[in-house]
C-alpha atoms as a PDB file:
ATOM      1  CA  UNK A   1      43.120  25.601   0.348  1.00  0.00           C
ATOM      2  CA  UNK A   2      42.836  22.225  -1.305  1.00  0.00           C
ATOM      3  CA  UNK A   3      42.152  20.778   1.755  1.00  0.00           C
ATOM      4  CA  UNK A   4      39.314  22.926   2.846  1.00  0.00           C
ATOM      5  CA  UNK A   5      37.863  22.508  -0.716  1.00  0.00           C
ATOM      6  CA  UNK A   6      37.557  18.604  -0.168  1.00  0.00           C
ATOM      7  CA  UNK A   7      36.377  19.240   3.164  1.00  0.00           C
ATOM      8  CA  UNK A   8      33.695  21.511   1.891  1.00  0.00           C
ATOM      9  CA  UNK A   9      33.058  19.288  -0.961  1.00  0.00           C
ATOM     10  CA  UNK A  10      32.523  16.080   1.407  1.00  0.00           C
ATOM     11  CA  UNK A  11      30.670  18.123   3.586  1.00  0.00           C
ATOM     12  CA  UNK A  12      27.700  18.852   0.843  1.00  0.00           C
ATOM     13  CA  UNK A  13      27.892  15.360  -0.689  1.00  0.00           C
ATOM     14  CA  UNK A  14      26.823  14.291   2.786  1.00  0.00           C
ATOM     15  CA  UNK A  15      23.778  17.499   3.276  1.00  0.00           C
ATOM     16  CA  UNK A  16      22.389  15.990   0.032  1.00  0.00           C
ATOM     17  CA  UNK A  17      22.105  12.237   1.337  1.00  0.00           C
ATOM     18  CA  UNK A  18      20.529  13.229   4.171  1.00  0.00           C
ATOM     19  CA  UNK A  19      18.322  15.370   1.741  1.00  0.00           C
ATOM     20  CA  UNK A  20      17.658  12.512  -0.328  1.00  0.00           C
ATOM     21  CA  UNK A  21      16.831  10.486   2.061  1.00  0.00           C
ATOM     22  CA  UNK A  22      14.429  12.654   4.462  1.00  0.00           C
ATOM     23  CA  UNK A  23      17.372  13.893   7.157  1.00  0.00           C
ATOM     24  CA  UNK A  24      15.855  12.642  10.728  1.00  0.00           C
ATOM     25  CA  UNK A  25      18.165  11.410  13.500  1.00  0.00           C
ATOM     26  CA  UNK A  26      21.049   8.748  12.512  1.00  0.00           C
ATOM     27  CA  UNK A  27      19.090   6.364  14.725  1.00  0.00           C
ATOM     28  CA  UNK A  28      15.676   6.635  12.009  1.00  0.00           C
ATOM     29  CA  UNK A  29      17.571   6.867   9.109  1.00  0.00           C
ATOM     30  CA  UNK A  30      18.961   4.124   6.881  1.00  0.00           C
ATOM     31  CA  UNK A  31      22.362   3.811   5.892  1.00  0.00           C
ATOM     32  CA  UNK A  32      23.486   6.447   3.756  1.00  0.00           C
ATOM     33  CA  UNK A  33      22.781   5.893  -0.133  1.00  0.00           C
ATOM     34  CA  UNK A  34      23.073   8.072  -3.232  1.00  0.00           C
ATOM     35  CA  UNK A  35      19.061   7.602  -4.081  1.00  0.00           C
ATOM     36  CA  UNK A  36      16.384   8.597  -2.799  1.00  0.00           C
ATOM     37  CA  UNK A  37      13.960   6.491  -1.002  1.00  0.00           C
ATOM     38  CA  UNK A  38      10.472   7.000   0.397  1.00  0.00           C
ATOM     39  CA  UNK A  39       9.145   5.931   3.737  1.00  0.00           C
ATOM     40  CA  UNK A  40       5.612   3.897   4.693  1.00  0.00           C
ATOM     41  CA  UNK A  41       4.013   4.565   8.090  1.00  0.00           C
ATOM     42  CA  UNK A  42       0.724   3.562   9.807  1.00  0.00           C
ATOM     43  CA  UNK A  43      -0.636   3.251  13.372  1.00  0.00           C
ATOM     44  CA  UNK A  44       2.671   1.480  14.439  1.00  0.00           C
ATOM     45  CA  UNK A  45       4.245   4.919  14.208  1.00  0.00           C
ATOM     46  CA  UNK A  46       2.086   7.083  15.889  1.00  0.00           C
ATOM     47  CA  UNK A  47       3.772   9.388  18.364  1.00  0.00           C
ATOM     48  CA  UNK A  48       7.108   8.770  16.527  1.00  0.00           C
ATOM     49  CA  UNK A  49       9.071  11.301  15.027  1.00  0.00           C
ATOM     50  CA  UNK A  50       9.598  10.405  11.801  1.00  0.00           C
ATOM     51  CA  UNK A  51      12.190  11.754   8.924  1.00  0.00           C
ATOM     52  CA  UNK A  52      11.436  14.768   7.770  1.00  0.00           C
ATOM     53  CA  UNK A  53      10.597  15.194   3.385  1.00  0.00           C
ATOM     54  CA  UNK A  54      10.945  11.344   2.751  1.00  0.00           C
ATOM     55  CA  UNK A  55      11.358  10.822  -1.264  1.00  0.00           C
ATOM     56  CA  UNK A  56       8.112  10.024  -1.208  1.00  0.00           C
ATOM     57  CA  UNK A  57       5.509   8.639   1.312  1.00  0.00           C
ATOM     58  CA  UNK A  58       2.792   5.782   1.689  1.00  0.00           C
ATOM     59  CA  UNK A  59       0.690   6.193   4.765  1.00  0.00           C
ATOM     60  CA  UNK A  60      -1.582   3.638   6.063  1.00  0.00           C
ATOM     61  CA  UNK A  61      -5.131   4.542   6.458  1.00  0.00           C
ATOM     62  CA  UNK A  62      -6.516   1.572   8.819  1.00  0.00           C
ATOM     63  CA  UNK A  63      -5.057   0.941  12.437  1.00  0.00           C
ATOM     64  CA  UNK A  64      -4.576  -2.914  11.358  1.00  0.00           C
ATOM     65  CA  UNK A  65      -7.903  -3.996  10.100  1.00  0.00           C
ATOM     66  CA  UNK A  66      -9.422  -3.263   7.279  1.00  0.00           C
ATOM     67  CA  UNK A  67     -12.824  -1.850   9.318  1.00  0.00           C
ATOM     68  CA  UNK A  68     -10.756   0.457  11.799  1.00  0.00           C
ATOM     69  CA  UNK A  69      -9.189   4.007  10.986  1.00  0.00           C
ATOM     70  CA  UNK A  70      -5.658   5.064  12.017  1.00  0.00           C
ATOM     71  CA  UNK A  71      -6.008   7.096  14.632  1.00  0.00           C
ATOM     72  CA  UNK A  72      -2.654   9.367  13.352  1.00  0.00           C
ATOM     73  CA  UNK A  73      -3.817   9.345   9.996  1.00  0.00           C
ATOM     74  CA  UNK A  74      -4.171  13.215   9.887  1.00  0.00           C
ATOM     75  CA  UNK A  75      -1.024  13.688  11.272  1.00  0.00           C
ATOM     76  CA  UNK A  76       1.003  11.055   9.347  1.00  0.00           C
ATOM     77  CA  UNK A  77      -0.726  13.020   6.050  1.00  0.00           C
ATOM     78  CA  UNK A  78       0.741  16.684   7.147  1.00  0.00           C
ATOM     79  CA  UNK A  79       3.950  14.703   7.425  1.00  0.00           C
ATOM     80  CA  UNK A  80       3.373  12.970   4.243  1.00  0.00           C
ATOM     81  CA  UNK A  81       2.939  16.166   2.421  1.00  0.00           C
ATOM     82  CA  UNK A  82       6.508  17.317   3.278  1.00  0.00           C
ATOM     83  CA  UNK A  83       8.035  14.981   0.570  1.00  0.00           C
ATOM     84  CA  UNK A  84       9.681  17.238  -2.166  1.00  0.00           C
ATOM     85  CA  UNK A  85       7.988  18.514  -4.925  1.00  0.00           C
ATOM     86  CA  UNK A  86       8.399  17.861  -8.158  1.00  0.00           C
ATOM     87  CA  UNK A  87       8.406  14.035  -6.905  1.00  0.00           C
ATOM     88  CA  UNK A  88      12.164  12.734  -6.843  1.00  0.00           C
ATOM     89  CA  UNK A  89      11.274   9.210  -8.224  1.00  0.00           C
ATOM     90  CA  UNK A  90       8.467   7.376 -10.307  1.00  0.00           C
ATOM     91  CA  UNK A  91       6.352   7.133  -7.269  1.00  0.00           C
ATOM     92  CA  UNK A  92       4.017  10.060  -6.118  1.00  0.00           C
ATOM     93  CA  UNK A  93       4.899  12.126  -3.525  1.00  0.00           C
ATOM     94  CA  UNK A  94       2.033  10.601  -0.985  1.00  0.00           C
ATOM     95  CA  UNK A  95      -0.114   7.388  -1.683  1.00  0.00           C
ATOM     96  CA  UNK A  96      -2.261   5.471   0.734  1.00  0.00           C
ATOM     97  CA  UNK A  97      -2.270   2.104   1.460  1.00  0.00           C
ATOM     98  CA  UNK A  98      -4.972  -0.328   3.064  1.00  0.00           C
ATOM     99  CA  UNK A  99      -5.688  -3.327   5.015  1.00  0.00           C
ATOM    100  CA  UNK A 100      -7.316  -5.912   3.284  1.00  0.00           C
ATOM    101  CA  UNK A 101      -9.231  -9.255   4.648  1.00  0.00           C
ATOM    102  CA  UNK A 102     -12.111 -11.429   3.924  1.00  0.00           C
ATOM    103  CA  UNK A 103     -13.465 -12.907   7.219  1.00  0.00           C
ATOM    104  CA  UNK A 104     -16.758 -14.655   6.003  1.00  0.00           C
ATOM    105  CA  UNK A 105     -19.308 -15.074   8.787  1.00  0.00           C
ATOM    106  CA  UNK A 106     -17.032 -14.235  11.559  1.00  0.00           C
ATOM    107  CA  UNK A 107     -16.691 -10.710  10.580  1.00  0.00           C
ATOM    108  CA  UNK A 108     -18.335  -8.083  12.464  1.00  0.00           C
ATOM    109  CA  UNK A 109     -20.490  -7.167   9.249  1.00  0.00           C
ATOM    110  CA  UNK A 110     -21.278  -9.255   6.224  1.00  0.00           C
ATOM    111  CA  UNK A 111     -22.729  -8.060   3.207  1.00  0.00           C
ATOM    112  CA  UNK A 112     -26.460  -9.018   2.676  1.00  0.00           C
ATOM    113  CA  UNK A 113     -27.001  -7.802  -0.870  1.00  0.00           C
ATOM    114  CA  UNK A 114     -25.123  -5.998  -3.696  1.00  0.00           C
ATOM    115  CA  UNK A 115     -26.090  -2.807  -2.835  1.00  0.00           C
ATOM    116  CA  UNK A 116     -23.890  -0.449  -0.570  1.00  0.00           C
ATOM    117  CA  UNK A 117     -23.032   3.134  -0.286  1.00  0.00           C
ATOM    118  CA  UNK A 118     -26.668   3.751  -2.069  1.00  0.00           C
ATOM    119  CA  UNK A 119     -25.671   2.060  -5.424  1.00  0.00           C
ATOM    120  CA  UNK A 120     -26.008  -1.410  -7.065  1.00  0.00           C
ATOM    121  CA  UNK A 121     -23.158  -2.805  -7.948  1.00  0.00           C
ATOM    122  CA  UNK A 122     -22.602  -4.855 -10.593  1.00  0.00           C
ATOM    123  CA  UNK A 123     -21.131  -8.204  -9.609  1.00  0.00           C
ATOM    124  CA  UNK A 124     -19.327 -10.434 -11.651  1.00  0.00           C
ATOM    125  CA  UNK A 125     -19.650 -13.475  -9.114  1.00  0.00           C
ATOM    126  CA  UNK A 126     -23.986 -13.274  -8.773  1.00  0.00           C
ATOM    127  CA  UNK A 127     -25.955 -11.746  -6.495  1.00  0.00           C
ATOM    128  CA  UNK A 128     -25.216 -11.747  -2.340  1.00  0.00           C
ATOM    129  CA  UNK A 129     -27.833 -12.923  -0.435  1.00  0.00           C
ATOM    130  CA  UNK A 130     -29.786 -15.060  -3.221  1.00  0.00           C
ATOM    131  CA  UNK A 131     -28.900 -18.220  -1.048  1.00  0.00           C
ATOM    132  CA  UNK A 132     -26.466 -21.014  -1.151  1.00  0.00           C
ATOM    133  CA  UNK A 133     -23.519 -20.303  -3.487  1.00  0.00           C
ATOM    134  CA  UNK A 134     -23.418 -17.018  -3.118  1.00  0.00           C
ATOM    135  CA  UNK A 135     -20.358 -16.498  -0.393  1.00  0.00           C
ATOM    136  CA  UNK A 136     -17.925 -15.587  -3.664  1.00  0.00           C
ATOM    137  CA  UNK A 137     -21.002 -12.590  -5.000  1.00  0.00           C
ATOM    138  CA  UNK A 138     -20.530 -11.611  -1.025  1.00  0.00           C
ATOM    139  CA  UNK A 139     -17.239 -11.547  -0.906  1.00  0.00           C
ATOM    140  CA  UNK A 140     -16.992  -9.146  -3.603  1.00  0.00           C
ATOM    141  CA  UNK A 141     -19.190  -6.756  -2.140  1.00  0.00           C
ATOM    142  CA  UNK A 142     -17.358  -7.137   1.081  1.00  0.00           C
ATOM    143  CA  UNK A 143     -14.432  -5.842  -0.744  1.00  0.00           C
ATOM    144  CA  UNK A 144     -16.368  -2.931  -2.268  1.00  0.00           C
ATOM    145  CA  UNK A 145     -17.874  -1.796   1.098  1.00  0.00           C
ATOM    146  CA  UNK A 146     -14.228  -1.736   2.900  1.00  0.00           C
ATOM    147  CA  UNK A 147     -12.465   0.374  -0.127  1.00  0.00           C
ATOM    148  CA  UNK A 148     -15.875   2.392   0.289  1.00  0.00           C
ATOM    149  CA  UNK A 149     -15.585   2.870   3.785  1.00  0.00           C
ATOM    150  CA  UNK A 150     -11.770   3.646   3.505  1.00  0.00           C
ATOM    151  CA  UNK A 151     -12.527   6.249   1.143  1.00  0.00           C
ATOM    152  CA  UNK A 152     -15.620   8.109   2.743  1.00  0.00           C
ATOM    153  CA  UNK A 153     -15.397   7.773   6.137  1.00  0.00           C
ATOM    154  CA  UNK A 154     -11.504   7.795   7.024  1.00  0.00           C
ATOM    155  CA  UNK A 155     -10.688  11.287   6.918  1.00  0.00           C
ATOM    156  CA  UNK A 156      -9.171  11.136   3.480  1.00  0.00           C
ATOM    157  CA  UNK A 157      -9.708  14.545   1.521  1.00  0.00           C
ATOM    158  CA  UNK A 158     -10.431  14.311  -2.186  1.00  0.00           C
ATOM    159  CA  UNK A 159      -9.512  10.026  -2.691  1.00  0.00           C
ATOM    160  CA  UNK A 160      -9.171  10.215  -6.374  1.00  0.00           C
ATOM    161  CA  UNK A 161      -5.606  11.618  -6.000  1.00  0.00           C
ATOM    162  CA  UNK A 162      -4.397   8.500  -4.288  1.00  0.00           C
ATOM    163  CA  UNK A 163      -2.468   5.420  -5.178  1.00  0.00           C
ATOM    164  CA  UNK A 164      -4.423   3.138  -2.685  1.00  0.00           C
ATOM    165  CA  UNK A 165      -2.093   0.043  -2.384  1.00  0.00           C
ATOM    166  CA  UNK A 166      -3.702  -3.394  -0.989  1.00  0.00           C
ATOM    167  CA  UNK A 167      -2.150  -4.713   2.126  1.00  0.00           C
ATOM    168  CA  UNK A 168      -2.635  -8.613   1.700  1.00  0.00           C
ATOM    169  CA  UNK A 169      -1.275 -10.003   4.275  1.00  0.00           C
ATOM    170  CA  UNK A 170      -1.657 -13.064   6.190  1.00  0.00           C
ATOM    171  CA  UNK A 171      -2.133 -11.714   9.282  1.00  0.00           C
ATOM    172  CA  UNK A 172      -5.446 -10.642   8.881  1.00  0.00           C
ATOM    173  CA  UNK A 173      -8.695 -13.130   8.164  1.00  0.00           C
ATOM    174  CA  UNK A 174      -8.567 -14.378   4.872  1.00  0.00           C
ATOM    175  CA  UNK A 175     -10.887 -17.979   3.770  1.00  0.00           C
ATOM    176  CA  UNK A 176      -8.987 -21.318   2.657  1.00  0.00           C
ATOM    177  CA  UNK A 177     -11.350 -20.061  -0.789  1.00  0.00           C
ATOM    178  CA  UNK A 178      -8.853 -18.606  -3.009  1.00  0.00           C
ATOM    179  CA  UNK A 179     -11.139 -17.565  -5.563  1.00  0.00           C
ATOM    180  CA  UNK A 180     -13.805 -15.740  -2.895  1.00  0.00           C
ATOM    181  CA  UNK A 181     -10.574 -13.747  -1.908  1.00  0.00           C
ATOM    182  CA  UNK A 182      -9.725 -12.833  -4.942  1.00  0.00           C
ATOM    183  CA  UNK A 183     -13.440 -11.604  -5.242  1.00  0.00           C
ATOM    184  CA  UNK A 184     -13.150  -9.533  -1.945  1.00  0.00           C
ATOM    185  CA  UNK A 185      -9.699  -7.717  -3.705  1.00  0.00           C
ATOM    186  CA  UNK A 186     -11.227  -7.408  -7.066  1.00  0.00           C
ATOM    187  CA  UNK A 187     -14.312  -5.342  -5.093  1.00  0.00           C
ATOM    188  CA  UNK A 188     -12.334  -2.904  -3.567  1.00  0.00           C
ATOM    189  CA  UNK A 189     -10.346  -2.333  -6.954  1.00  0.00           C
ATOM    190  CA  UNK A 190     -13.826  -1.994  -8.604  1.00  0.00           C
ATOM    191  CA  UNK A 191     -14.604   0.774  -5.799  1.00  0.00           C
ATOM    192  CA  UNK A 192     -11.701   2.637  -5.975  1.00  0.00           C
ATOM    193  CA  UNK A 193     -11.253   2.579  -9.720  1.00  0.00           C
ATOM    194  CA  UNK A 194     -15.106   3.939 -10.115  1.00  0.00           C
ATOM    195  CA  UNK A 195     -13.587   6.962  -8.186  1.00  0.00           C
ATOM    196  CA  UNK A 196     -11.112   6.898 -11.014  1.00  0.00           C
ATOM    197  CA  UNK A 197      -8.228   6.531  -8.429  1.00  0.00           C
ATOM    198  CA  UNK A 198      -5.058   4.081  -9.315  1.00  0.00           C
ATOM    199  CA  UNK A 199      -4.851   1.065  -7.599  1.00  0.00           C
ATOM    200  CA  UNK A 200      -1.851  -1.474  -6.911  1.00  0.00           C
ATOM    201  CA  UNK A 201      -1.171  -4.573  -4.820  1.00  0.00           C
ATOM    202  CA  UNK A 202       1.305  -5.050  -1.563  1.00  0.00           C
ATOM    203  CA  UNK A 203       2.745  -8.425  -0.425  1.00  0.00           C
ATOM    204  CA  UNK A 204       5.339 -10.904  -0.774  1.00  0.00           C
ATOM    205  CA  UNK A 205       4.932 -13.908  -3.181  1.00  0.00           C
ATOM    206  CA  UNK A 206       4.215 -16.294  -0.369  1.00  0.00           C
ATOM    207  CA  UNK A 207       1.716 -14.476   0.694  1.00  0.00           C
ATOM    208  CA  UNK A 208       0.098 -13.914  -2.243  1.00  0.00           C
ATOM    209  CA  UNK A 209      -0.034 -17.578  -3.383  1.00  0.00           C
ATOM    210  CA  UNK A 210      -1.474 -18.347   0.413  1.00  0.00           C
ATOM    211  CA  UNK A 211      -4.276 -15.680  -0.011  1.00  0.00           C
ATOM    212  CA  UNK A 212      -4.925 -15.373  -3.758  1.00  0.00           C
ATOM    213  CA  UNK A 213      -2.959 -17.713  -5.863  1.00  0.00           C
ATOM    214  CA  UNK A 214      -2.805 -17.601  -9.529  1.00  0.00           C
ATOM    215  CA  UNK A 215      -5.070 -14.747 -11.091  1.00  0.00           C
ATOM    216  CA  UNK A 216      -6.566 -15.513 -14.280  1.00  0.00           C
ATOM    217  CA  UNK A 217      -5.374 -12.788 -16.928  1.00  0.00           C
ATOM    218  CA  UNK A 218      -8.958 -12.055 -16.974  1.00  0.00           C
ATOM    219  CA  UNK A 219      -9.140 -10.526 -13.628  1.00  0.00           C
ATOM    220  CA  UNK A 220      -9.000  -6.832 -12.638  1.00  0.00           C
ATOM    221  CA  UNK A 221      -6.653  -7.564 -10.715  1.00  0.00           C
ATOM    222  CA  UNK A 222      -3.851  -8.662 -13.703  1.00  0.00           C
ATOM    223  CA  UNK A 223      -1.592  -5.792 -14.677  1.00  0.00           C
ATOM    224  CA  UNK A 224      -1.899  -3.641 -11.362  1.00  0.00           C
ATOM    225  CA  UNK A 225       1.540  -2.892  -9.871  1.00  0.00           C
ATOM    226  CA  UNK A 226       3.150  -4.551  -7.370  1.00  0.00           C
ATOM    227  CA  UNK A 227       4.605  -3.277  -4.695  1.00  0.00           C
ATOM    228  CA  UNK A 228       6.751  -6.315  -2.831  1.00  0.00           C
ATOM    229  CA  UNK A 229       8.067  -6.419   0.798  1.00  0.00           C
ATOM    230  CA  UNK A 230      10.603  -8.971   2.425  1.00  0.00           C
ATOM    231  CA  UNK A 231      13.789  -7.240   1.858  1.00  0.00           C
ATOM    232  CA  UNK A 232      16.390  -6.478   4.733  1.00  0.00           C
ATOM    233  CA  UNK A 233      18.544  -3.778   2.983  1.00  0.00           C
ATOM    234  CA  UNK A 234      18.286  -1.343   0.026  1.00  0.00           C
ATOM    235  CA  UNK A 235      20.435  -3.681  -1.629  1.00  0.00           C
ATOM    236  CA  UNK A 236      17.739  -6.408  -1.601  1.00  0.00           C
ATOM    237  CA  UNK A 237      14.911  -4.350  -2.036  1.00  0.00           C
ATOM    238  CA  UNK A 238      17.262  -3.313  -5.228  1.00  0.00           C
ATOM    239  CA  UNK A 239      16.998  -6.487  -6.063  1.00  0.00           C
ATOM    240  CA  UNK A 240      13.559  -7.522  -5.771  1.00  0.00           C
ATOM    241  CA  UNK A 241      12.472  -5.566  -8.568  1.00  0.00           C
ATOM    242  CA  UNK A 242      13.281  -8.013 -10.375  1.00  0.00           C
ATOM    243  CA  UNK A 243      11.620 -10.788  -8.633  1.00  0.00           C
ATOM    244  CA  UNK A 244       7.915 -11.725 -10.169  1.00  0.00           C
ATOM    245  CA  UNK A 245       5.172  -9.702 -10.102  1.00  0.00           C
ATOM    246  CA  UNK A 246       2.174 -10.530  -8.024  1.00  0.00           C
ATOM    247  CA  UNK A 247      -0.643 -10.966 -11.208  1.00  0.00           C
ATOM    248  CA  UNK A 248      -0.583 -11.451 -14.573  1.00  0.00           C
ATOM    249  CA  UNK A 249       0.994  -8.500 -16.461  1.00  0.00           C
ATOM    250  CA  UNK A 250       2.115  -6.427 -13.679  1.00  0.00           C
ATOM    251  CA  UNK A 251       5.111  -4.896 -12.993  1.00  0.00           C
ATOM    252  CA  UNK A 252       6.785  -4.720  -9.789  1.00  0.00           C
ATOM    253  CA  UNK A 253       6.376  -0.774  -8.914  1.00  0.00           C
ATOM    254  CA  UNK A 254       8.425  -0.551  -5.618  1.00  0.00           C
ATOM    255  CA  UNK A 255       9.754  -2.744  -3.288  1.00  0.00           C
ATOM    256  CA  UNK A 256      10.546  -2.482   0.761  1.00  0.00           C
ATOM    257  CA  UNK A 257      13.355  -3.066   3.025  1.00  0.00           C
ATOM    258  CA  UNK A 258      13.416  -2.954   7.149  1.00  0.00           C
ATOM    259  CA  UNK A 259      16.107   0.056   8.641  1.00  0.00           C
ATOM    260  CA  UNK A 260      16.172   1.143  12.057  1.00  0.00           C
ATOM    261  CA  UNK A 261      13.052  -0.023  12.847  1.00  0.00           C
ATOM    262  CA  UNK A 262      11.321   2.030   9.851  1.00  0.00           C
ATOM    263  CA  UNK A 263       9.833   0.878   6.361  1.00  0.00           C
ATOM    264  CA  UNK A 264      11.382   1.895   3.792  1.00  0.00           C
ATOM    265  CA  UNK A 265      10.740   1.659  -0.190  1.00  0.00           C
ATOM    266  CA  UNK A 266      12.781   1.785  -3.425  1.00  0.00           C
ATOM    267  CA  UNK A 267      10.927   2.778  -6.355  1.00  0.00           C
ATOM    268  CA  UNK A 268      12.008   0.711  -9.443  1.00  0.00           C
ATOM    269  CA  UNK A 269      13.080   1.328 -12.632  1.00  0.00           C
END
């Protein structure tokens, strides 16, 4: 009898990891842990079956730009949505994030004026389109019109629920002006906080300093979270939270680790 007790009681210890950590097939899940961890997916994953009720979930709106849509976003929502309820950790149950970039001229579009989406917008860096000088003012509004876009003509259902999380990466067009891309990232903050929606920032500190470099503490951008990637187990994403925050009086929210070809995130303390 004592036997089949531990048997039973091993048994359950091992239903509630793979509870905790979204079930799935041994080959998509990460090694077996005692907390809960959520799961990021975007256009990489569509067609993949994915863990079912991660902790939580962060799905990726664009399919690798910031001007395209993810074709599975619908899909990768539904699955979002399965994450347990109450939320097991800190982090919502499903945020969003989004690609970010500031190509300048090359782009496909540039901003000619502050006006998009039928409203002025008050820029801190001048007016786009008064002339020379202006490519910072521009940038901004660049910024605004892609957090726009993301949030009106995506697919997304009711925006101001989301954490939208800023993908800056450099793998996607960014200008050897720090300062104009810190612009284009302070737009889209001002666009998604006038729809009253939480915003935080996603990238590793080399990254960051290549893109942005130092914030002034006088910039929206100080004090949002930070979510950092880089990590190769649980035990260094574990880790990371400690590591420094991307801005000025942030925190670092959540950090990411690499298993079995997935993404997936430990929500700090």
């Amino acid at each position: 009898m004592a036997t089949r007790v531990l048997t039973k009681l091993v048994s359950a210890a091992m239903a509630l990891g793979l509870v905790l950590l979204g079930g799935g097939t041994a080959s998509a899940a990460p090694p077996r842990n005692a907390e809960p961890v959520g799961i990021d997916v975007s256009w990489p994953q569509c067609g993949k079956t994915l863990p079912k009720q991660p902790a939580f979930a962060i799905v990726g709106v664009n399919n690798g730009l910031a001007n395209t849509t993810n074709p599975c976003l619908a899909a990768q929502l539904a699955w979002a949505n399965t994450a347990p309820s109450p939320a097991l950790t800190a982090q919502p149950r499903v945020a969003l994030y989004v690609n970010t970039a500031n190509p300048g001229l090359q782009g496909s579009w540039w901003p000619s004026s502050n006006r998009y989406g039928g409203v002025d917008v008050a820029n801190p860096y001048g007016v786009c389109g008064s002339g020379e000088g202006d490519f910072r003012a521009c940038s901004y509004m660049y910024g605004y019109a892609k957090a726009y876009d993301d949030a009106t003509i995506r697919g997304v259902d009711n925006p101001a629920k989301y954490v939208w999380w800023l993908d800056v990466e450099t793998g996607n067009s960014w200008q050897t002006d720090k300062v104009a891309n810190v612009a284009d990232l302070e737009g889209m903050t001002a666009y998604f906080t006038s729809i009253n929606a939480k915003v935080g920032l996603y990238s590793t500190g080399y990254q960051w300093n290549q893109i942005a470099g130092t914030v002034p503490a006088s910039s929206p951008l100080a004090g949002l979270p930070s979510w950092l990637a880089g990590a190769r187990s649980l035990t260094g994403a574990k880790s990371n939270c400690s590591s420094p925050a991307l801005t000025p009086g942030s925190r670092v929210a959540l950090t990411q680790y690499i298993s079995a070809g997935l993404d997936y995130n430990y929500s700090c303390p």
